[in-house]
N, C-alpha and C. Protein backbone atom coordinates (compact mmCIF):
# COMPACT_ATOMS: atom_id res chain seq x y z
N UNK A 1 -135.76 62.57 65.04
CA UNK A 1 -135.30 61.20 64.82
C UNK A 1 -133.96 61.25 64.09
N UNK A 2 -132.91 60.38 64.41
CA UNK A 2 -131.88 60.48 63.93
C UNK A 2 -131.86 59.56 62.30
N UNK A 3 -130.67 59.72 61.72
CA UNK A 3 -130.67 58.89 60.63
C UNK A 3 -130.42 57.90 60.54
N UNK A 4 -130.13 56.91 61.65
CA UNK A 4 -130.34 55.17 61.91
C UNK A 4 -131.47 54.50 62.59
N UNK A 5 -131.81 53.78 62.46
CA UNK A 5 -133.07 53.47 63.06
C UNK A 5 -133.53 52.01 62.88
N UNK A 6 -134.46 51.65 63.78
CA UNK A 6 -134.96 50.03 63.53
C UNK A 6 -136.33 49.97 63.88
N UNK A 7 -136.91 49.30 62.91
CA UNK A 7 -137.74 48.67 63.25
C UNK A 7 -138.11 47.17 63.57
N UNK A 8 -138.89 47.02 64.56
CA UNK A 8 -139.59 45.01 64.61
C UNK A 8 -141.11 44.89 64.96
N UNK A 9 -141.37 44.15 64.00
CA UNK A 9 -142.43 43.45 64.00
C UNK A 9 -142.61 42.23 64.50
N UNK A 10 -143.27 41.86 65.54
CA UNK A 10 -143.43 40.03 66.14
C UNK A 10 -144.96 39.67 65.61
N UNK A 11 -145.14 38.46 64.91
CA UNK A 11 -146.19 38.30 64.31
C UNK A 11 -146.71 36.81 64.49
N UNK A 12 -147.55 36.51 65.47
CA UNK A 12 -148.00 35.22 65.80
C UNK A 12 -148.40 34.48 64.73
N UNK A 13 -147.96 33.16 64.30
CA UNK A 13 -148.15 32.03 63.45
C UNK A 13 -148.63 30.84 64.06
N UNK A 14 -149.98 30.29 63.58
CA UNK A 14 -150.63 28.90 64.35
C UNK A 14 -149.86 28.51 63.20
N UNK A 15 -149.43 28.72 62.04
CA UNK A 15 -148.84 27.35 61.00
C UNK A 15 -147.33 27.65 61.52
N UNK A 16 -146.28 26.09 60.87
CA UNK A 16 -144.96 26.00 61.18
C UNK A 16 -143.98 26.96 61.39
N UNK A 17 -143.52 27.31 62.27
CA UNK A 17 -142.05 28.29 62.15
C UNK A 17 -141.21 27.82 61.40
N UNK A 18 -140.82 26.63 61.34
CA UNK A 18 -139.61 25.58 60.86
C UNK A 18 -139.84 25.71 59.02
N UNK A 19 -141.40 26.06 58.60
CA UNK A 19 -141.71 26.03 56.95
C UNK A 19 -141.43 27.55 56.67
N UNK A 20 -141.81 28.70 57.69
CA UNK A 20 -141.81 29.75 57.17
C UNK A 20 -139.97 30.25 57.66
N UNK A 21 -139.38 29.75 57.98
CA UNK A 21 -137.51 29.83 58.13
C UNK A 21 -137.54 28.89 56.68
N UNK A 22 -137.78 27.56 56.81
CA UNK A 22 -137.08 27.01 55.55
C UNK A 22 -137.72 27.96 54.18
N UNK A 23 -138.93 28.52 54.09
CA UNK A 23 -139.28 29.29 53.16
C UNK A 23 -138.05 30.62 52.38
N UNK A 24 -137.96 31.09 53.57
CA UNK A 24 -136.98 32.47 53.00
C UNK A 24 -135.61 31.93 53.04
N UNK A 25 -134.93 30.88 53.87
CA UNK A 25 -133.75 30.23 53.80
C UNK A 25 -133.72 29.77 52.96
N UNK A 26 -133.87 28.96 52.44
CA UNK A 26 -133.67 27.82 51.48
C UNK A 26 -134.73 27.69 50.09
N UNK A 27 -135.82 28.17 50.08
CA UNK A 27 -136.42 28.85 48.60
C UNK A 27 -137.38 30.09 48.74
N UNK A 28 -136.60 30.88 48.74
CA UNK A 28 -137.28 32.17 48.69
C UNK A 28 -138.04 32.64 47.46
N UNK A 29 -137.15 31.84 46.30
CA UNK A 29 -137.81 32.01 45.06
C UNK A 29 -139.46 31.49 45.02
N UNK A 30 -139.97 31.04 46.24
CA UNK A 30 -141.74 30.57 46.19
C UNK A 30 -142.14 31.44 46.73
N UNK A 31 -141.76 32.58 47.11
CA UNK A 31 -142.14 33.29 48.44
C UNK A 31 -142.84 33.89 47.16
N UNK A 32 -142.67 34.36 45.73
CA UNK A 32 -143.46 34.89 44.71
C UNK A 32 -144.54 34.40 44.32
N UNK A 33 -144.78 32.77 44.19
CA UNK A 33 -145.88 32.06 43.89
C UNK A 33 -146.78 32.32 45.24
N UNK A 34 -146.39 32.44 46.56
CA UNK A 34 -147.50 32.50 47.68
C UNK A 34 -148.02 34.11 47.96
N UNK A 35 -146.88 34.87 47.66
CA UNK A 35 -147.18 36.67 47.72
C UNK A 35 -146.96 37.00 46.43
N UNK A 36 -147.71 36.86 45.40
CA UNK A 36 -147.26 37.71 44.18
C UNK A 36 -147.88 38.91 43.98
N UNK A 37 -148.58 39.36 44.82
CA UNK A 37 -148.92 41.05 44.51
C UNK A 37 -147.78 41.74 45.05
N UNK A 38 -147.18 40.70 46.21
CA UNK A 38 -145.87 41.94 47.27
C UNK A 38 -144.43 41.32 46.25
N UNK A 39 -144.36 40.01 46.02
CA UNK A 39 -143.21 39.73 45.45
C UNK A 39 -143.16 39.50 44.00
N UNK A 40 -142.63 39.79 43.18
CA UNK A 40 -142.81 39.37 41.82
C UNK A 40 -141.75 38.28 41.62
N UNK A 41 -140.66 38.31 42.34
CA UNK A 41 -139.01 37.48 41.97
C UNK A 41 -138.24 37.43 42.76
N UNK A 42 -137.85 36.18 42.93
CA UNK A 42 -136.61 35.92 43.44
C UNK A 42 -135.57 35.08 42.95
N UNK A 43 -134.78 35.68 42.86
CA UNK A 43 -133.51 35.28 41.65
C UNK A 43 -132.01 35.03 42.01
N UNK A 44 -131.77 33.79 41.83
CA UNK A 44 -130.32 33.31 42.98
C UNK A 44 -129.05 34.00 41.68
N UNK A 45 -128.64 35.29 42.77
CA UNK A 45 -127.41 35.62 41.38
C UNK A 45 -125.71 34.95 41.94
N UNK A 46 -125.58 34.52 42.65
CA UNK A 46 -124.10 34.34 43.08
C UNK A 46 -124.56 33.52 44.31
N UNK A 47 -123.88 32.28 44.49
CA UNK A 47 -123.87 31.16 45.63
C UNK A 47 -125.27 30.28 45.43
N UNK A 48 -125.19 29.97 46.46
CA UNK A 48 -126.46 28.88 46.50
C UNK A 48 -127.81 28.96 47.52
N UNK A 49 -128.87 28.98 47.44
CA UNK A 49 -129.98 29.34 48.12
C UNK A 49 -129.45 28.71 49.77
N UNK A 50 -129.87 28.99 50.61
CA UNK A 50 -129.44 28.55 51.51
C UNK A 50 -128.25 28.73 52.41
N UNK A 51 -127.40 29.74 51.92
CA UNK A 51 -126.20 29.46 52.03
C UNK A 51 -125.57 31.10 52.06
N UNK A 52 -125.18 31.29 53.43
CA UNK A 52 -124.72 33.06 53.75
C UNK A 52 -123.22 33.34 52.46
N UNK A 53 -123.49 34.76 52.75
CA UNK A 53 -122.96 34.85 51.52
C UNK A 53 -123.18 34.61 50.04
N UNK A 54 -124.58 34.05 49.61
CA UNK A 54 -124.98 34.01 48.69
C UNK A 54 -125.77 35.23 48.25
N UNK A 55 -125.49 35.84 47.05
CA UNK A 55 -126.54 36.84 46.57
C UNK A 55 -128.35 36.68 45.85
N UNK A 56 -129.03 37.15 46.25
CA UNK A 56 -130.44 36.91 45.73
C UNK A 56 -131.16 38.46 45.02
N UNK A 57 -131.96 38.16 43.85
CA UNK A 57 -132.45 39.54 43.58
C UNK A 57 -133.63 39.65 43.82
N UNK A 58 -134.17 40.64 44.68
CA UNK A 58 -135.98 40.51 45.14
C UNK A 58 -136.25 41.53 43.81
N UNK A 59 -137.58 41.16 43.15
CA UNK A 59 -138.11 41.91 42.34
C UNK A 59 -140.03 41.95 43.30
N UNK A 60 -139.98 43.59 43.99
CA UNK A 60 -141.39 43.52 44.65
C UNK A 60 -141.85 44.90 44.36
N UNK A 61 -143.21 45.18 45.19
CA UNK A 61 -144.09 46.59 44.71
C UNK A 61 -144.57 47.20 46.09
N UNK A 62 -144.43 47.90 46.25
CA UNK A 62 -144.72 49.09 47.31
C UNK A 62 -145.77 50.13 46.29
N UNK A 63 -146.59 50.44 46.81
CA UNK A 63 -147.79 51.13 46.59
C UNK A 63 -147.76 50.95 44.99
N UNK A 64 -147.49 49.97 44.33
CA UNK A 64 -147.66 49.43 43.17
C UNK A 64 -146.77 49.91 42.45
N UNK A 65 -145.37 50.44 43.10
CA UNK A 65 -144.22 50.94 41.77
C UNK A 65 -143.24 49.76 41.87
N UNK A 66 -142.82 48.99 40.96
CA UNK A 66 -141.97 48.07 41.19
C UNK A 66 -141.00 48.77 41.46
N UNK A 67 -139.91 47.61 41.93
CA UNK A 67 -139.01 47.78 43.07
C UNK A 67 -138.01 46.41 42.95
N UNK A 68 -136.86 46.84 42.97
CA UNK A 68 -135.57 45.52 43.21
C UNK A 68 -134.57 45.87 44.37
N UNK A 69 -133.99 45.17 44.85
CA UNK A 69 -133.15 44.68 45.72
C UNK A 69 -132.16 43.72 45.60
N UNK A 70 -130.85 44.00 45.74
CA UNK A 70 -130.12 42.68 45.50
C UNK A 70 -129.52 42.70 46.83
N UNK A 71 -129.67 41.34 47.32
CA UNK A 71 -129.53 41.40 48.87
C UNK A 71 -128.15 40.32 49.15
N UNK A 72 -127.31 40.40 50.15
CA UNK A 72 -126.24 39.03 50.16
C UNK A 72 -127.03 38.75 51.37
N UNK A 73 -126.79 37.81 51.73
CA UNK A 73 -127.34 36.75 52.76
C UNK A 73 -126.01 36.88 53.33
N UNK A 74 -126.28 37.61 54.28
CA UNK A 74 -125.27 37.53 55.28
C UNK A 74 -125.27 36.69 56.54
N UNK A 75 -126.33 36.73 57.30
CA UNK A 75 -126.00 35.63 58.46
C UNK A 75 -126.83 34.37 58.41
N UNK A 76 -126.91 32.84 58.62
CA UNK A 76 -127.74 32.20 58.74
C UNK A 76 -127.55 31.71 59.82
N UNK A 77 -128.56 30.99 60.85
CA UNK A 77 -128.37 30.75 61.87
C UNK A 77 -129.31 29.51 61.88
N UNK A 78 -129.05 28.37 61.51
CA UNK A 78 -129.87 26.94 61.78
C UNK A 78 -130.26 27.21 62.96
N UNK A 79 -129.95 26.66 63.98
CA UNK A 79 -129.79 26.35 65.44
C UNK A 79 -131.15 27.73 65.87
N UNK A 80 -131.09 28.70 65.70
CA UNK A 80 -132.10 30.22 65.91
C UNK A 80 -132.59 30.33 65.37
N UNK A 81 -132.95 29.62 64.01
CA UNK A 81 -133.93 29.93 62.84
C UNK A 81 -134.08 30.83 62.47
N UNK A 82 -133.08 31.66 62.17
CA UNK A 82 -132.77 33.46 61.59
C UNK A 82 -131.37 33.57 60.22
N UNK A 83 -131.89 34.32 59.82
CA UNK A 83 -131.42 34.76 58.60
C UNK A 83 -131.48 36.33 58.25
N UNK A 84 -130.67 36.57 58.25
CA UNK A 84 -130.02 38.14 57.79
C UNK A 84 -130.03 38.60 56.61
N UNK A 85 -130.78 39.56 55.54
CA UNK A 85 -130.45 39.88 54.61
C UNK A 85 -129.96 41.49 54.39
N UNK A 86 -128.39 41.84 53.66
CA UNK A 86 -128.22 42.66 53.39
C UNK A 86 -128.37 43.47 52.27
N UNK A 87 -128.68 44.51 52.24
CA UNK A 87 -129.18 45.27 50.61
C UNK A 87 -127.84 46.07 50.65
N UNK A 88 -127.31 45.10 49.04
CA UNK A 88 -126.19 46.24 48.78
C UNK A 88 -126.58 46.81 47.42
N UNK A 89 -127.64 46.34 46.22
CA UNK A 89 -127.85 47.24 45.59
C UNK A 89 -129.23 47.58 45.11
N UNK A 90 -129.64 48.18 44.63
CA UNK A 90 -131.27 48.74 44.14
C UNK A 90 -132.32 50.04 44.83
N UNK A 91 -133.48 50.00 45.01
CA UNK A 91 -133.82 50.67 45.22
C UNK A 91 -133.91 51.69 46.28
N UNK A 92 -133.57 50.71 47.20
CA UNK A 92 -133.62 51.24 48.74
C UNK A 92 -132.82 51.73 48.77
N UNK A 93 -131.34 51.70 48.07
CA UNK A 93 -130.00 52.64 48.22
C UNK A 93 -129.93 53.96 47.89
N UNK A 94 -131.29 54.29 46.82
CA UNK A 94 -131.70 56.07 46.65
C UNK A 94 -131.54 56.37 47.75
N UNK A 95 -132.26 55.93 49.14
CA UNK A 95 -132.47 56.80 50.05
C UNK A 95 -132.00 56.35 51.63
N UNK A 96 -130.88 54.98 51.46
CA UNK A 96 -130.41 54.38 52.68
C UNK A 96 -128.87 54.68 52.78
N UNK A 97 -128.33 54.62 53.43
CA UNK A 97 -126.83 54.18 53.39
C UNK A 97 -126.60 52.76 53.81
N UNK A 98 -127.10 52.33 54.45
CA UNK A 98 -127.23 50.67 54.29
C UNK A 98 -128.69 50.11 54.82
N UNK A 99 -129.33 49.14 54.92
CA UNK A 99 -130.19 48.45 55.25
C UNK A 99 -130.16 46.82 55.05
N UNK A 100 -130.83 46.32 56.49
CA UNK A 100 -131.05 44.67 56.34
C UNK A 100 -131.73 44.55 57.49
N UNK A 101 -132.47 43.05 56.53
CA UNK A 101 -133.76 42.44 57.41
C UNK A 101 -133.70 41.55 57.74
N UNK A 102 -133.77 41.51 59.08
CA UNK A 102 -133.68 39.78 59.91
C UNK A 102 -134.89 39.24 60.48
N UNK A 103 -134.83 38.20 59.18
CA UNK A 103 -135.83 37.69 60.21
C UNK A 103 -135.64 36.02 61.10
N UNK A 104 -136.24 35.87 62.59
CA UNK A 104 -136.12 35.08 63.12
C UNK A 104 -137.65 34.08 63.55
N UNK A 105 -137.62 33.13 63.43
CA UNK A 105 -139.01 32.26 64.24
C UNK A 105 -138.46 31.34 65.32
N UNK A 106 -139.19 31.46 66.20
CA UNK A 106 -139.06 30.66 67.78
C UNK A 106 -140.52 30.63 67.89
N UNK A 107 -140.63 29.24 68.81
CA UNK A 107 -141.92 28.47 68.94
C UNK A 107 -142.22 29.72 70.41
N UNK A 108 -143.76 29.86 70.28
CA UNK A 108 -143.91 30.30 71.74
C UNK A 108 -145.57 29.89 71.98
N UNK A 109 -145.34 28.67 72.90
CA UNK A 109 -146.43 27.78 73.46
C UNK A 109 -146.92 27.11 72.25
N UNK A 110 -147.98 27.15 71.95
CA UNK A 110 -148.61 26.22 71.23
C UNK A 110 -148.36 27.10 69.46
N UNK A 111 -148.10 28.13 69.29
CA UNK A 111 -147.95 29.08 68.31
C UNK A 111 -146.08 29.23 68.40
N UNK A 112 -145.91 30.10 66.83
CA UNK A 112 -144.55 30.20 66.33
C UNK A 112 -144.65 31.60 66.30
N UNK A 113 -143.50 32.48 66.64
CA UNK A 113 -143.57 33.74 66.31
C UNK A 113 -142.71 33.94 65.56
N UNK A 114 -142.72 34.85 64.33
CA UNK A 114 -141.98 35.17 63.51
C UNK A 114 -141.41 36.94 63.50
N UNK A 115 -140.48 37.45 63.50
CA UNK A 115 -139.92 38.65 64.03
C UNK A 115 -139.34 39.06 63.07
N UNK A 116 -139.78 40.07 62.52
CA UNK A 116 -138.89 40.70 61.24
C UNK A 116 -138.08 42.06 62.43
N UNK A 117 -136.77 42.00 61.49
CA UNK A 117 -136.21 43.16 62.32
C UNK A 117 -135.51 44.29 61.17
N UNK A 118 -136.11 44.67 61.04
CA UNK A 118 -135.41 46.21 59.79
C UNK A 118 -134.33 47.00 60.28
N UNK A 119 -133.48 47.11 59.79
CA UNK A 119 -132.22 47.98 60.18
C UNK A 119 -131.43 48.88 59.26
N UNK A 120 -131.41 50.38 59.91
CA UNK A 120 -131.13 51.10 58.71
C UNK A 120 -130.20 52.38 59.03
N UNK A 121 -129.87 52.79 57.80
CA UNK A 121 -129.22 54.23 57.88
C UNK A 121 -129.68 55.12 56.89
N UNK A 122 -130.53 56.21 56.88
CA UNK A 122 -130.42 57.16 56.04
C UNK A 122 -129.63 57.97 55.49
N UNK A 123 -130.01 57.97 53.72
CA UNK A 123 -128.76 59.07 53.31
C UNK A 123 -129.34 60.72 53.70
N UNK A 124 -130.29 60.72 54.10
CA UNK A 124 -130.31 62.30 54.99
C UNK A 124 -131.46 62.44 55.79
N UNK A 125 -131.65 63.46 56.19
CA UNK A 125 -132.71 63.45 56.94
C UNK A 125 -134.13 63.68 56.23
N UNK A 126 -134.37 64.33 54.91
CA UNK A 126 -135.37 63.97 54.55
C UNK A 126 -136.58 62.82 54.17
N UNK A 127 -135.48 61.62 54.77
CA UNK A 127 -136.09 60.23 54.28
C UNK A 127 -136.70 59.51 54.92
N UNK A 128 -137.92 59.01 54.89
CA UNK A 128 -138.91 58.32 55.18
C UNK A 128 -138.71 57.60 56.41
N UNK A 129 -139.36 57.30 57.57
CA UNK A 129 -138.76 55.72 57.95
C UNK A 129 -139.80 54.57 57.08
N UNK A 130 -138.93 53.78 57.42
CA UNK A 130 -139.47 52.62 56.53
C UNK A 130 -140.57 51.67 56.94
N UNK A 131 -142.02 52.46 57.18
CA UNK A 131 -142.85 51.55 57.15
C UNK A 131 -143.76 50.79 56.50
N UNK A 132 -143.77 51.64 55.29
CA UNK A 132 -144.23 50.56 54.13
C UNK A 132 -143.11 49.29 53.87
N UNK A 133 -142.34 49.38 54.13
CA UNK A 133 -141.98 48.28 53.99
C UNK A 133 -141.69 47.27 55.29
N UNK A 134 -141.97 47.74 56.12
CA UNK A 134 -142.27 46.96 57.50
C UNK A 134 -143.85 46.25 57.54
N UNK A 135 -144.78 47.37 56.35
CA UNK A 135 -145.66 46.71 56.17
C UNK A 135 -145.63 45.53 55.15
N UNK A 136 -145.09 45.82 54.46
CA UNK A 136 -145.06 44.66 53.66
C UNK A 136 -144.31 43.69 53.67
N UNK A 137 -143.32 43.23 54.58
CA UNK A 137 -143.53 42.22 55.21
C UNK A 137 -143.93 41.55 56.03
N UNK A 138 -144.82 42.24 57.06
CA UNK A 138 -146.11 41.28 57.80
C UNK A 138 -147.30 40.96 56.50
N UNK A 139 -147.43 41.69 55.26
CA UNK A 139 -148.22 41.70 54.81
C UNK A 139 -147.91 39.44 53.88
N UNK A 140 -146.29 39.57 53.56
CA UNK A 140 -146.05 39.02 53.21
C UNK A 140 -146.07 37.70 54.19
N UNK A 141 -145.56 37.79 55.38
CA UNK A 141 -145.59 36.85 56.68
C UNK A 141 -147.18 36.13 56.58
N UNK A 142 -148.18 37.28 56.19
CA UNK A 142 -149.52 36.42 56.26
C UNK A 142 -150.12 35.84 55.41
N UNK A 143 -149.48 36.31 54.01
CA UNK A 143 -149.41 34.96 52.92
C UNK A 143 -149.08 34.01 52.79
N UNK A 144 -147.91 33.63 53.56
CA UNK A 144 -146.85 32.60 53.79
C UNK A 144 -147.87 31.59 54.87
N UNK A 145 -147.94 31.94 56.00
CA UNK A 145 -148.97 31.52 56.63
C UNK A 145 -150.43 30.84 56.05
N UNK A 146 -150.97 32.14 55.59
CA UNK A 146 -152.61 30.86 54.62
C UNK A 146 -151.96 29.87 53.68
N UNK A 147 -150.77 30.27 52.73
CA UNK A 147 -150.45 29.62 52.16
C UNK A 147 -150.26 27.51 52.93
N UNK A 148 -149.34 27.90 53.89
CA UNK A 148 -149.15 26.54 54.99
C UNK A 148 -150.06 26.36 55.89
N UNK A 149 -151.46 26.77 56.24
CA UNK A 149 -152.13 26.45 56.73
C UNK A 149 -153.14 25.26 55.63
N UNK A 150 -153.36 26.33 54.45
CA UNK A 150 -154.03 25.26 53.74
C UNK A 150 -153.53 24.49 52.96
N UNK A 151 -151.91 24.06 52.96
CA UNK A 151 -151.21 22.74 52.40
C UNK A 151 -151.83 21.34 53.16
């Protein structure tokens, strides 16, 4: 395997696409109150929630070691219901040369699918691919979900 790589996850939702886009768009900082074993924080450091080019700090846990991320919001896409996040500093940079996660929701039939897309570069070849953390955001996708099912 080379040292760039992607992963995607497509993950069927009977609750809203339109709540779980406005969720990570526009207040990600709840995404902690609905996943707080995966998320501990989200923290608006530069710009405004919502808004590309704004910086956010994830404070989360992978096999229970905390973990930060400071991500810019690089693309938003109303119209596609996708949003781009880039990691330019914290944990993942031990062992990436860059990484970002897009995720997108589109309605399909009576259900919403939600598509995380991981994108990466390793700083060598000894490094992991990243599926714990591919797991943990479906893990997170299905909190978000019970969470808006039982609002």
């Amino acid at each position: 395997m080379g040292l760039t790589g992607k992963l995607v996850a497509e993950l069927e939702l009977r609750s809203s696409g339109d709540l779980f886009y406005d969720m990570f768009c526009n207040k990600p900082h709840h995404v902690s109150k609905v996943s707080p074993q995966y998320i501990q924080g989200c923290n608006l450091h530069a710009g405004k929630f919502g808004a590309p080019g704004s910086v956010v700090i994830w404070n989360y846990k992978i096999d229970g070691k905390a973990c930060v991320a400071k991500d810019l919001v690089e693309v938003i896409d109303v119209k596609n219901k996708s949003i781009t996040f880039k990691v330019i500093e914290g944990d993942l940079m031990n062992e990436y040369k860059f990484f970002k996660f897009t995720i997108n929701t589109a309605p399909k039939g009576e259900f919403n699918i939600v598509k995380w897309t991981l994108e990466y570069e390793k700083l060598y070849k000894g490094v992991d691919e990243p599926i714990k953390l591919l797991e943990l955001v479906i893990n997170i996708t299905k909190d978000i979900e019970v969470y808006h099912l039982q609002a």
